[in-house]
Every structure is written in structure tokens, then in C-alpha cells.
Protein backbone atom coordinates (compact mmCIF):
# COMPACT_ATOMS: atom_id res chain seq x y z
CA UNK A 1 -3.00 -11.09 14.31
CA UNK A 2 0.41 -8.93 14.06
CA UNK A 3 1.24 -6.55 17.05
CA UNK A 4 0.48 -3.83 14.73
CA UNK A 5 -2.86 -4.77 14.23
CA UNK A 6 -3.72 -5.75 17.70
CA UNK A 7 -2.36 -2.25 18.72
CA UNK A 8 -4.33 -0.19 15.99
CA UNK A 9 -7.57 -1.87 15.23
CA UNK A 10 -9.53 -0.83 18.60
CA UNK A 11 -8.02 2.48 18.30
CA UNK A 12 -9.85 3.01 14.72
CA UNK A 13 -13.08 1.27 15.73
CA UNK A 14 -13.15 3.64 18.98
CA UNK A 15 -12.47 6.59 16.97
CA UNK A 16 -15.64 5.78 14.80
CA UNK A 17 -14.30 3.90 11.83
CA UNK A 18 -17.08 0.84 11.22
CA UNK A 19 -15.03 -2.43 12.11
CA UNK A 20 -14.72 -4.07 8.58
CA UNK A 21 -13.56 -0.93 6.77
CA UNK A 22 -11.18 -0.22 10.44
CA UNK A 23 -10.17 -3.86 9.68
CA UNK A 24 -9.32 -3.65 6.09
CA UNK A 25 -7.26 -0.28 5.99
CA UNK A 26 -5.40 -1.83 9.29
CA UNK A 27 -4.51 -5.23 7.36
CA UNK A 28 -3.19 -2.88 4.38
CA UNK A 29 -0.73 -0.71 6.31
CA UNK A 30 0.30 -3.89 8.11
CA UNK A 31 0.59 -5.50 4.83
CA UNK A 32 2.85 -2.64 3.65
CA UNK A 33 4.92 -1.96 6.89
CA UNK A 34 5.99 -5.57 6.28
CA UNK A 35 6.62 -4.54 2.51
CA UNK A 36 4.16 -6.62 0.53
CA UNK A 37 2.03 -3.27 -0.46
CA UNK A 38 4.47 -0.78 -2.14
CA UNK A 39 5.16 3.01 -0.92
CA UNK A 40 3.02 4.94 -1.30
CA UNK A 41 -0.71 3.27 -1.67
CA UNK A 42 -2.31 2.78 -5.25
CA UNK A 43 -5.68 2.26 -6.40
CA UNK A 44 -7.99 0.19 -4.00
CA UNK A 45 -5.68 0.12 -0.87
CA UNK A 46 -5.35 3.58 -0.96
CA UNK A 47 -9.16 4.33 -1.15
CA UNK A 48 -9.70 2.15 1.93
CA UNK A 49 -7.54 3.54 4.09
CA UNK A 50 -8.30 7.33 2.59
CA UNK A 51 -11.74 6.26 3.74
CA UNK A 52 -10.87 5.09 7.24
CA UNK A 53 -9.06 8.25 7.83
CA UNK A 54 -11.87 10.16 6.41
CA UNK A 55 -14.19 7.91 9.03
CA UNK A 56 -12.09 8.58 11.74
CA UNK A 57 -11.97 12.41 11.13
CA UNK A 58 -15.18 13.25 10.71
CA UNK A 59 -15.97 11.00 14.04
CA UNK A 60 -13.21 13.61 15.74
CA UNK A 61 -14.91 16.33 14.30
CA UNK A 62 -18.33 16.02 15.90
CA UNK A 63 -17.03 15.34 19.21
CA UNK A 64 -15.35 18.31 19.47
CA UNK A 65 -17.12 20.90 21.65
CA UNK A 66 -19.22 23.47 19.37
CA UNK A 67 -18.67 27.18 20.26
């Protein structure tokens, strides 16, 4: 496992993110940090991680203190 994804993985799965999808958008920025995915995201890879973010979000959203 790279340091990248050994530092971010628990941080998405804590924020909410179910652990394969949190898994799978990790491995694809990792993938293109180290260049093997091009800049920006196409097609599938950018859908996962859209939806990790989205996961992740929402998860922020509803632990915020309602007024």
C-alpha cells in the first residue's frame, strides 16, 4: 500500500465514504499522482471519485449542527 493511500483511505472511510468505493477513488488518485491516470479524470475514474466526494459530503453535511 503507497503512503498516499495509507494516509487517505481511513480518512474517507471515517468521513462516511463505504470502504470499497473509499478504496477505489483512493487507488485512482494514487494511480494518477504517480502519472498512470492522466490530468484531469475521464469517464469511469472520474465517476468514482465524483462519487466518493459526493459520499463524503453529504456525510459532512448531516453532522453539522442544525439551527
Amino acid at each position: 500500500m503507497s503512503e498516499f493511500t495509507e494516509a487517505n483511505l481511513p480518512k474517507l472511510i471515517e468521513r462516511g465514504v463505504p470502504p470499497k468505493l473509499a478504496e477505489e477513488a483512493v487507488n485512482i488518485l494514487d494511480a494518477q499522482n504517480e502519472g498512470i491516470l492522466p490530468v484531469p479524470l475521464e469517464g469511469e475514474e472520474l465517476n468514482i471519485v465524483q462519487s466518493a466526494w459526493q459520499w463524503m459530503t453529504a456525510q459532512d453535511l448531516r453532522s453539522q449542527p442544525k439551527d
